[in-house]
PDB file of N, CA and C in Angstrom:
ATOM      1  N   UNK A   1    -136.346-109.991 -53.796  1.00  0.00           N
ATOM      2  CA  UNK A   1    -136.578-111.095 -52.880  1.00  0.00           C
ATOM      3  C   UNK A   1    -135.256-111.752 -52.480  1.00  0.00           C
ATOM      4  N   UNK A   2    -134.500-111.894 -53.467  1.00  0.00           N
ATOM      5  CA  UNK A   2    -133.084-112.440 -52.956  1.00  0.00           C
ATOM      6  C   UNK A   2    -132.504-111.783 -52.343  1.00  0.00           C
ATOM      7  N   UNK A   3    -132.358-110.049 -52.118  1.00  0.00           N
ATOM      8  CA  UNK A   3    -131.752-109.465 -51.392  1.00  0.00           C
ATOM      9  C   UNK A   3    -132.140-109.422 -50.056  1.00  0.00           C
ATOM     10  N   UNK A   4    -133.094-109.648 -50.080  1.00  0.00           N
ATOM     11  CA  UNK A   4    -133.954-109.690 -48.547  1.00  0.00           C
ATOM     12  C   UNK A   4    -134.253-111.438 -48.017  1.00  0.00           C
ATOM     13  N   UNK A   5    -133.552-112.340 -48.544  1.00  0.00           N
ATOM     14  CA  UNK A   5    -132.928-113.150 -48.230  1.00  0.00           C
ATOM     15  C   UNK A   5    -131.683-113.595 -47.565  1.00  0.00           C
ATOM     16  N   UNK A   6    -130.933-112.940 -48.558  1.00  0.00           N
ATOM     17  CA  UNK A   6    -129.309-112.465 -48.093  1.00  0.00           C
ATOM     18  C   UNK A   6    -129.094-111.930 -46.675  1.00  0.00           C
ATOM     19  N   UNK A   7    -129.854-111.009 -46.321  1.00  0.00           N
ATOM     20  CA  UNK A   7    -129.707-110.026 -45.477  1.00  0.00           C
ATOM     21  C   UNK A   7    -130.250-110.796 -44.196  1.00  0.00           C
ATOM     22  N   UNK A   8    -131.081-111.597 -44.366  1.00  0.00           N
ATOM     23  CA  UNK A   8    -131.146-112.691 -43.031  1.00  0.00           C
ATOM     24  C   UNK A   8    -131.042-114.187 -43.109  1.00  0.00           C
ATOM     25  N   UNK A   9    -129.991-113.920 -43.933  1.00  0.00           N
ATOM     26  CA  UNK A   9    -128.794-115.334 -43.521  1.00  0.00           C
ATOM     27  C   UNK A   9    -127.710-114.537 -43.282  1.00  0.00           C
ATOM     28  N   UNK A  10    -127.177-113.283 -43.431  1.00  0.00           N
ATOM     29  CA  UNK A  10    -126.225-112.263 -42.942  1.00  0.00           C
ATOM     30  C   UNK A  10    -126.588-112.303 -41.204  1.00  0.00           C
ATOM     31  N   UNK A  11    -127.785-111.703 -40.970  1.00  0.00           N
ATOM     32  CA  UNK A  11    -128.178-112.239 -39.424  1.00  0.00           C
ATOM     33  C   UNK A  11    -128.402-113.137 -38.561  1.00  0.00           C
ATOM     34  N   UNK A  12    -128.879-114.207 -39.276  1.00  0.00           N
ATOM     35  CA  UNK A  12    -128.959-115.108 -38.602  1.00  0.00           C
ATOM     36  C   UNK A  12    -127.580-116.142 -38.284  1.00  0.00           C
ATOM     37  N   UNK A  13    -126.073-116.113 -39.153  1.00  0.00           N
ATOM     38  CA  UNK A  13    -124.530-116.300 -39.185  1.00  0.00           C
ATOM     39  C   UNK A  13    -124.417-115.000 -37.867  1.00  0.00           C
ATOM     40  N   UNK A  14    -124.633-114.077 -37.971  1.00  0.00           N
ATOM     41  CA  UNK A  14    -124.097-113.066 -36.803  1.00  0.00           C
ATOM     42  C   UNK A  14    -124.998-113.564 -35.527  1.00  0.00           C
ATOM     43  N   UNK A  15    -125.569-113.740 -35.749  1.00  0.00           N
ATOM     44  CA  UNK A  15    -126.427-114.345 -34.267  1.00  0.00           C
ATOM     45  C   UNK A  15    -126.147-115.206 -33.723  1.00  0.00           C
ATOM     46  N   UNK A  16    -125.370-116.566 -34.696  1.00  0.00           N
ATOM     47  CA  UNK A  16    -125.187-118.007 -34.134  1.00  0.00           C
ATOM     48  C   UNK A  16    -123.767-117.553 -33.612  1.00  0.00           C
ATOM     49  N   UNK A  17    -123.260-116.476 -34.158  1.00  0.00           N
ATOM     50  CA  UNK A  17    -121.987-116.552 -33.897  1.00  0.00           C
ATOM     51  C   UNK A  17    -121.861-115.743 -32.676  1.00  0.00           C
ATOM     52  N   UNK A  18    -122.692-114.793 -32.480  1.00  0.00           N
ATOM     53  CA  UNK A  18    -123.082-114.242 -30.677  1.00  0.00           C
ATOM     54  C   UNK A  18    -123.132-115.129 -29.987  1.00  0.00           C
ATOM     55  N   UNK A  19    -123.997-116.166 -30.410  1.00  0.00           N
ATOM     56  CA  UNK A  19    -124.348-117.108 -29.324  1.00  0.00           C
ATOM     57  C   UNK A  19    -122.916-117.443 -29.045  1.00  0.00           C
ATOM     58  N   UNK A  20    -122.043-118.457 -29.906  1.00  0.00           N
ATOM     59  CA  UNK A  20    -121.369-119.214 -29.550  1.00  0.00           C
ATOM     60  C   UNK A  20    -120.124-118.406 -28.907  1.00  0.00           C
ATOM     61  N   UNK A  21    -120.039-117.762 -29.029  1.00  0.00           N
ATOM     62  CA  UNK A  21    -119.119-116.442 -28.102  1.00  0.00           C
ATOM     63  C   UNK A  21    -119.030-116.346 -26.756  1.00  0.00           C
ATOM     64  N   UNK A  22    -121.265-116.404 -26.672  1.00  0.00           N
ATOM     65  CA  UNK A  22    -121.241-115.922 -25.534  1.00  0.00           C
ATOM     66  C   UNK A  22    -121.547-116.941 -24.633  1.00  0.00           C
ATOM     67  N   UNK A  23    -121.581-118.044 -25.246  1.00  0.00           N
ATOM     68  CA  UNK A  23    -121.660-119.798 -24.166  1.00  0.00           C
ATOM     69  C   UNK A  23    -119.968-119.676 -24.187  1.00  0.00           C
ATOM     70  N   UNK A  24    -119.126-119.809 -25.109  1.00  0.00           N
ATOM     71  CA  UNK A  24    -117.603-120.009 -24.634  1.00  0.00           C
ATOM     72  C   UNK A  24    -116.633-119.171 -23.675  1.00  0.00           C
ATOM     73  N   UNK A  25    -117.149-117.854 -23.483  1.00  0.00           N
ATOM     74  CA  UNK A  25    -117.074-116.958 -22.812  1.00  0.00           C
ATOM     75  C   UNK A  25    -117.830-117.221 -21.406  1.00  0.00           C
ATOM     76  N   UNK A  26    -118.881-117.777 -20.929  1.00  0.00           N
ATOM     77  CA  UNK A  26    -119.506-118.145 -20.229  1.00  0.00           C
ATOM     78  C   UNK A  26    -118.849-119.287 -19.515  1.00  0.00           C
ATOM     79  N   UNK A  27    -118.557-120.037 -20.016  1.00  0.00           N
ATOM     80  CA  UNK A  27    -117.946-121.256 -19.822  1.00  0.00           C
ATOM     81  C   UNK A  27    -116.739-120.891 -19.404  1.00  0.00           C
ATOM     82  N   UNK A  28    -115.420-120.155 -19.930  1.00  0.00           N
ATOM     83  CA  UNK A  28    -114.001-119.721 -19.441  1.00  0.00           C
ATOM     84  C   UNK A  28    -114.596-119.235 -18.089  1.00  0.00           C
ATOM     85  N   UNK A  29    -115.618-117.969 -18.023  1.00  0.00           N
ATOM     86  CA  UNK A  29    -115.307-117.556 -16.871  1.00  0.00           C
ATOM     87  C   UNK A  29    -116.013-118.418 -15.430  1.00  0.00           C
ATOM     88  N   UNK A  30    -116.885-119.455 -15.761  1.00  0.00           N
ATOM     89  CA  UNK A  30    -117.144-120.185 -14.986  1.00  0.00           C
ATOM     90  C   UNK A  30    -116.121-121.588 -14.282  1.00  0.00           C
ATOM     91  N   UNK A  31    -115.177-121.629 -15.293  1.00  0.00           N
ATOM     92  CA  UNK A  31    -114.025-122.650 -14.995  1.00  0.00           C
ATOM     93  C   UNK A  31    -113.115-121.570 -14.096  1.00  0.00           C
ATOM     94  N   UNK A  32    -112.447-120.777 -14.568  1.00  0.00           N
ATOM     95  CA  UNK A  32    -111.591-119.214 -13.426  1.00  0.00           C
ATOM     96  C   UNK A  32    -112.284-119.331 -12.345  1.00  0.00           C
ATOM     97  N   UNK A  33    -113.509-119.098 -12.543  1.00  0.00           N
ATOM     98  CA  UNK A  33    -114.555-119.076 -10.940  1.00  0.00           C
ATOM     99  C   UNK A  33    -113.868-120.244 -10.061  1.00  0.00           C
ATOM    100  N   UNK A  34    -114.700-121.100 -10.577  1.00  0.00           N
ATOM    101  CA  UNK A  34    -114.377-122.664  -9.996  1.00  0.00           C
ATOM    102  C   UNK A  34    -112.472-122.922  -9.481  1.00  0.00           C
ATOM    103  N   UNK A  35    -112.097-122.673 -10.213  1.00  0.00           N
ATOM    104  CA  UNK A  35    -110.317-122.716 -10.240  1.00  0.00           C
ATOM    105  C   UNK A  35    -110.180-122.105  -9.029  1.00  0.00           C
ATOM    106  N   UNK A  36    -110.562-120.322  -8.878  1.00  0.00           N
ATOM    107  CA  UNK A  36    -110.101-119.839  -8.022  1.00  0.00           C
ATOM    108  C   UNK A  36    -111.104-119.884  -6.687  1.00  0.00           C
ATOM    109  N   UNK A  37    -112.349-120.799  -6.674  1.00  0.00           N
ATOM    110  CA  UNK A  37    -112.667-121.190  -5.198  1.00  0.00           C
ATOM    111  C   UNK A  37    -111.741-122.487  -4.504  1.00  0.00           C
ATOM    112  N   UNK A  38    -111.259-123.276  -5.875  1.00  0.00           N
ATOM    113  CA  UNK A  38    -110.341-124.409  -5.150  1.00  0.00           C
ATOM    114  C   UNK A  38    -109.729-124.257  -4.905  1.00  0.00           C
ATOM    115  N   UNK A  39    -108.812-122.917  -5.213  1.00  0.00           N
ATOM    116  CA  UNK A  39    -107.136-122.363  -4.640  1.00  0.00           C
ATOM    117  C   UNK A  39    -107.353-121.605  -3.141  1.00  0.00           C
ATOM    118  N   UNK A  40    -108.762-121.184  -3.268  1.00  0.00           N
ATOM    119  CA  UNK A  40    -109.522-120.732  -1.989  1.00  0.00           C
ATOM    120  C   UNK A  40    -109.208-121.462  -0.721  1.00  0.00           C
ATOM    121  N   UNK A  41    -109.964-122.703  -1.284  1.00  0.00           N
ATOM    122  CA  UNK A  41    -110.476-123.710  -0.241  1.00  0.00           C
ATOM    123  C   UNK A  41    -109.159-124.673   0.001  1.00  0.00           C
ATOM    124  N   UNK A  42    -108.434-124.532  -0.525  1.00  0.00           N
ATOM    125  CA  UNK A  42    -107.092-125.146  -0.558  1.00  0.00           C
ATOM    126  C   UNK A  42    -106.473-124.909   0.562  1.00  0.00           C
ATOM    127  N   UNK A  43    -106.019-123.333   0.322  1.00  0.00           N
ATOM    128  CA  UNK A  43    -105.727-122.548   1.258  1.00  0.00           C
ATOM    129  C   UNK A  43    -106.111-122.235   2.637  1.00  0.00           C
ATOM    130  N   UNK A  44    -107.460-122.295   2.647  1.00  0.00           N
ATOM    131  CA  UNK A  44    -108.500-122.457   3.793  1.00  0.00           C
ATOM    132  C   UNK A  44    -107.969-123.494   4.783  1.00  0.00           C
ATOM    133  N   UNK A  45    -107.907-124.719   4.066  1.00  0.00           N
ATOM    134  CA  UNK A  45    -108.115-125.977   4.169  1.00  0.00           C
ATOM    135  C   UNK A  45    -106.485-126.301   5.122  1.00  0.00           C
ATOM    136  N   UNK A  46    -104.935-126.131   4.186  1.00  0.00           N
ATOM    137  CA  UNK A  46    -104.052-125.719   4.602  1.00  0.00           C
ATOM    138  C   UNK A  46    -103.714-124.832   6.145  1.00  0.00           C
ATOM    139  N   UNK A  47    -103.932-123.891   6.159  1.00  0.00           N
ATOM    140  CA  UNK A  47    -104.287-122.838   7.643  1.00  0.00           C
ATOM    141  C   UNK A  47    -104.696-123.880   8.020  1.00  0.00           C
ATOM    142  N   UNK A  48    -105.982-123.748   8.179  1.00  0.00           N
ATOM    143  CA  UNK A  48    -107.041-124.368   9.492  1.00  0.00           C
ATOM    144  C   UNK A  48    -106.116-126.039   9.881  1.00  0.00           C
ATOM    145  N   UNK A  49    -105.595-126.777   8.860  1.00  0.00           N
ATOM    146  CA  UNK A  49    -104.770-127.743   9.618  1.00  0.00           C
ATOM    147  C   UNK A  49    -103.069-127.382  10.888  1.00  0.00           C
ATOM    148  N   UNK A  50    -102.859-126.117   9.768  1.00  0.00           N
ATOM    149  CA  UNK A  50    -101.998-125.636  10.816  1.00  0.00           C
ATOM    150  C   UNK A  50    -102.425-125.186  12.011  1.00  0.00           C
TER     151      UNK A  50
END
């Protein structure tokens, strides 16, 4: 019984730790996104006044 305890708190530590990977990972590439539509629109923005 304890071994089959062990073995899903072994999974359930690997799971929380997927998660949090894959929200911080989520999050970087949604800030890059964002970053590089404002260097976009910057640029856009720049031109079209010229």
């Amino acid at each position: 019984m304890e071994k089959k305890n062990n073995s899903w708190l072994v999974l359930g530590v690997i799971v929380a730790l997927a998660a949090v990977i894959a929200s911080i990972t989520t999050t970087l590439l949604m800030l890059e996104k964002k970053r590089k539509d404002d260097e976009e629109l910057e640029r856009y923005l720049d031109c079209s006044i010229q």
